[in-house]
C-alpha atoms as a PDB file:
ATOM      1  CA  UNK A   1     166.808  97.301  44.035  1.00  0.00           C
ATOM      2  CA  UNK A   2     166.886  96.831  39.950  1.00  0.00           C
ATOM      3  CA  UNK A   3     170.298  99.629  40.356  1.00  0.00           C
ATOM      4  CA  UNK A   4     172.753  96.577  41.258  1.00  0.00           C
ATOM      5  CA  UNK A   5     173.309  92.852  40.576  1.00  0.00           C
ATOM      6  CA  UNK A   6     171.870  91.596  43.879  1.00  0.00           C
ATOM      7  CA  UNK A   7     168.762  93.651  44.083  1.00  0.00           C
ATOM      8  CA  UNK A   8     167.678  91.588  40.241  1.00  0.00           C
ATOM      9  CA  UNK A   9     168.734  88.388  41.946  1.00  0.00           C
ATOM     10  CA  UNK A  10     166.453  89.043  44.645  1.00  0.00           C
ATOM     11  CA  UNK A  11     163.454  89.909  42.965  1.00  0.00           C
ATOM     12  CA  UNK A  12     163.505  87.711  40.090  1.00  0.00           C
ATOM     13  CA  UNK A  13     164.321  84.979  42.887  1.00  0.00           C
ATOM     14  CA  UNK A  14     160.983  86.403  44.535  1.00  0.00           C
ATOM     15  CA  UNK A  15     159.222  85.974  41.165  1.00  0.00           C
ATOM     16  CA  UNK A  16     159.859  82.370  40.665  1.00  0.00           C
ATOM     17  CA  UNK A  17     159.064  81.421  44.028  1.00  0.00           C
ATOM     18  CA  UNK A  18     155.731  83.659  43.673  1.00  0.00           C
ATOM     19  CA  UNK A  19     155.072  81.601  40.571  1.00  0.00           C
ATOM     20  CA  UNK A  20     155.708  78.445  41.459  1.00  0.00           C
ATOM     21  CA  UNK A  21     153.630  78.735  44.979  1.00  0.00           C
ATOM     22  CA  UNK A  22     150.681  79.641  42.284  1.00  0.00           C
ATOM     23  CA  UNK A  23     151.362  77.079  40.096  1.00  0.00           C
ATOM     24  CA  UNK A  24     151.453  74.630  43.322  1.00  0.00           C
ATOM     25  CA  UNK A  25     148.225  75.819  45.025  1.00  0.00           C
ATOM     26  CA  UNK A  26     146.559  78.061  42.641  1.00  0.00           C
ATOM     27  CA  UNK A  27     146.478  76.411  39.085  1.00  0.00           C
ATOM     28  CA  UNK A  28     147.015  72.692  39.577  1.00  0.00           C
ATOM     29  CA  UNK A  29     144.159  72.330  42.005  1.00  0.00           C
ATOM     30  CA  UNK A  30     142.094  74.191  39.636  1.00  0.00           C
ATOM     31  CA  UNK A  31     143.368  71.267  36.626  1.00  0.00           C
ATOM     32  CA  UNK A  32     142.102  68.179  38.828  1.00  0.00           C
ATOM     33  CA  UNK A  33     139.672  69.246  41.011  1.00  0.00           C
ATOM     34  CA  UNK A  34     137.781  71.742  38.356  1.00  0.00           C
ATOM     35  CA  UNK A  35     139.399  70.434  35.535  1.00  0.00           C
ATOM     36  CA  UNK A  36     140.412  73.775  33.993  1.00  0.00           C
ATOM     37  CA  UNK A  37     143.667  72.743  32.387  1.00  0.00           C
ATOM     38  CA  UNK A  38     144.129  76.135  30.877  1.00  0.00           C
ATOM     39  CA  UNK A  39     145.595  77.465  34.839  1.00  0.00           C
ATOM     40  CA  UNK A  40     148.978  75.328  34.382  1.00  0.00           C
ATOM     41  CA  UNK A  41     149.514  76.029  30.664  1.00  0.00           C
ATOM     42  CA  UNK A  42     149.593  79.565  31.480  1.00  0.00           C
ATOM     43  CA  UNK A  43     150.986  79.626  35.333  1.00  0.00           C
ATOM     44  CA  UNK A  44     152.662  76.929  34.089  1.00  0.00           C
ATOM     45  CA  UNK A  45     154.738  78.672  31.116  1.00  0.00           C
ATOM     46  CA  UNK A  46     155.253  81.659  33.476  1.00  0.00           C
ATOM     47  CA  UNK A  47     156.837  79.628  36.205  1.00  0.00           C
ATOM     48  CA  UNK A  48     159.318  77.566  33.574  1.00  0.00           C
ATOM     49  CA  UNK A  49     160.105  81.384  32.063  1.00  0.00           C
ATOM     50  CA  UNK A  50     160.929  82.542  35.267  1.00  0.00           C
ATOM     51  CA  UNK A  51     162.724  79.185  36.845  1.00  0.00           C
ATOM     52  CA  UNK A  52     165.120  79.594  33.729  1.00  0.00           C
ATOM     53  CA  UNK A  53     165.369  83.005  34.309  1.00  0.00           C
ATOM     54  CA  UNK A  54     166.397  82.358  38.087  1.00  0.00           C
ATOM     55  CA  UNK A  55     169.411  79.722  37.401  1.00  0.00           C
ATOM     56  CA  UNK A  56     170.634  82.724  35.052  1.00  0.00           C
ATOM     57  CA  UNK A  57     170.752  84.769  37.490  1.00  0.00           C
ATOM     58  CA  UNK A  58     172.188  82.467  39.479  1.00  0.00           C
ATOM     59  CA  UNK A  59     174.976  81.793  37.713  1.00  0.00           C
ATOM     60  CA  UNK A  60     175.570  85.461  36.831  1.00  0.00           C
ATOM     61  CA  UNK A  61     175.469  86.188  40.365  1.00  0.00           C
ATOM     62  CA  UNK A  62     177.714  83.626  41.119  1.00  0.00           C
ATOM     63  CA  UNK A  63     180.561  84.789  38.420  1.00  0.00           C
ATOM     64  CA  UNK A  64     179.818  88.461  38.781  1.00  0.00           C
ATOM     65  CA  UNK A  65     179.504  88.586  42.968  1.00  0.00           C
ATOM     66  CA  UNK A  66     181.870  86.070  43.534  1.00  0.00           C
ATOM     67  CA  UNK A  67     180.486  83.704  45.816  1.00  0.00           C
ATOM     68  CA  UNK A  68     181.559  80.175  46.406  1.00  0.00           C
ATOM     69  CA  UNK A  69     179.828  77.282  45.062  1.00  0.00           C
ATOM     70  CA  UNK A  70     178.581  76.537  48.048  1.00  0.00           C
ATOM     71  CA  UNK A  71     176.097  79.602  48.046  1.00  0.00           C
ATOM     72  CA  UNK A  72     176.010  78.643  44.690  1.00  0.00           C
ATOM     73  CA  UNK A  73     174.842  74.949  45.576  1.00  0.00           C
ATOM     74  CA  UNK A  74     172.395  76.387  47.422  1.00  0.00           C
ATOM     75  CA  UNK A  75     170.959  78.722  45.427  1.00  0.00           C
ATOM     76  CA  UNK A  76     169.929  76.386  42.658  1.00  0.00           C
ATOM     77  CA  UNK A  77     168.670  74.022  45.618  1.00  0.00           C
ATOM     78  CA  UNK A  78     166.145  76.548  46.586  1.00  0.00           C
ATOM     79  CA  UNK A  79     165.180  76.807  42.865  1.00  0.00           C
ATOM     80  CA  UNK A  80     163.327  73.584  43.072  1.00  0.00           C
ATOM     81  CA  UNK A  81     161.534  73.696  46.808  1.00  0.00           C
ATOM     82  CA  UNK A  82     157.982  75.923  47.263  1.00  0.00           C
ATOM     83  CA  UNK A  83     159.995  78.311  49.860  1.00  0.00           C
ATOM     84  CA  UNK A  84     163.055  77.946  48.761  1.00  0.00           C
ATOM     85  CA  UNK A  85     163.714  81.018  47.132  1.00  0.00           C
ATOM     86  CA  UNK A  86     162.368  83.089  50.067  1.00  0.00           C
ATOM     87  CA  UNK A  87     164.906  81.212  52.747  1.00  0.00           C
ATOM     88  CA  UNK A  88     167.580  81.637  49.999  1.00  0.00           C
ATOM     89  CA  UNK A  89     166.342  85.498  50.087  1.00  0.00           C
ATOM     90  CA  UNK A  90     166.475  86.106  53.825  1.00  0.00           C
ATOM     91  CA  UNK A  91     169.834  84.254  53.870  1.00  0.00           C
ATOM     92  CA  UNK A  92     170.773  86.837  51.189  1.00  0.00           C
ATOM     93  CA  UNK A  93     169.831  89.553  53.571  1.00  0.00           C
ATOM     94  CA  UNK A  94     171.545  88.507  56.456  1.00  0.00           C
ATOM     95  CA  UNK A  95     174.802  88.574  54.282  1.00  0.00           C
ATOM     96  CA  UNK A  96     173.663  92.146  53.121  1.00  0.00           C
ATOM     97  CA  UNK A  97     173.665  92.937  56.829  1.00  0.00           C
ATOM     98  CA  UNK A  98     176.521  91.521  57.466  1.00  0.00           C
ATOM     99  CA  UNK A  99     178.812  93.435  54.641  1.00  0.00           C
ATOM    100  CA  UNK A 100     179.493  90.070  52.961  1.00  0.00           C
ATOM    101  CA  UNK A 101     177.250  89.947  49.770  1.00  0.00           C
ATOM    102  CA  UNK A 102     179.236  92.431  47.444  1.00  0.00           C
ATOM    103  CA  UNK A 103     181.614  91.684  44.679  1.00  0.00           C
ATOM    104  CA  UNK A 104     182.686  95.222  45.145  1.00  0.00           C
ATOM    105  CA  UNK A 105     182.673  98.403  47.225  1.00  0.00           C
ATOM    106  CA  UNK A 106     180.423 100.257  44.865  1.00  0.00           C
ATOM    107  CA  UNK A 107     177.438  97.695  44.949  1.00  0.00           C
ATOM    108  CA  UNK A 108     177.733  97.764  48.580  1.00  0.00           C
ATOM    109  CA  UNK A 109     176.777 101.177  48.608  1.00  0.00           C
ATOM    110  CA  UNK A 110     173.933 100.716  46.397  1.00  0.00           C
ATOM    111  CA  UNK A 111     172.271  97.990  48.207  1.00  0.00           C
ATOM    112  CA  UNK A 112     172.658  99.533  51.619  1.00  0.00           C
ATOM    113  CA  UNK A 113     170.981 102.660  49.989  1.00  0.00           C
ATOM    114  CA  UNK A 114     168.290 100.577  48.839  1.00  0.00           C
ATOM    115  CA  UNK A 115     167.372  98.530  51.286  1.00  0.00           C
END
């Protein structure tokens, strides 16, 4: 998975959306209904980290896999809803499937070798 472009999309995509579900139902109930605001300065700081990391990765995979700005649009769209990266991920997979995710032969191979 971590072997081509796609595959680190993927999972930092899973990441963020991982974080932010935490920082959603996890550490901001624990702020105002236990008042421990420690949970979003740390979930908090994790999720920005890895929401940053995401529209990198975005954009790389965007310039480096060639896709069109509308996968691009969409992308960054599902950086700011709770499931969005998850949809955006089994959208991902369908074009996998489908032989239409690659910016090149090579990675092709990879990912269908991976999974």
């Amino acid at each position: 998975m971590l072997n081509t472009m796609l595959g680190r999309f993927k999972l930092i995509g899973y990441m963020e959306g991982v974080s932010f579900l935490l920082l959603l139902l996890v550490a901001m109930p624990l702020k105002y209904a236990a008042g421990v605001d420690m949970a979003v300065t740390i979930v908090g700081a994790a999720h920005g980290a890895l929401f940053v990391l995401y529209i990198l990765a975005a954009f790389h995979a965007f310039i480096a896999l060639k896709w069109g700005m509308t996968k691009l649009f969409w992308a960054l769209v599902a950086s700011v809803l709770p499931i969005g990266t998850f949809v955006f991920e089994s959208y991902l997979k369908k074009e996998i499937q489908a032989g239409r995710a690659y910016a090149t032969p090579e990675e092709a191979r990879g990912l269908r070798r991976a999974g």
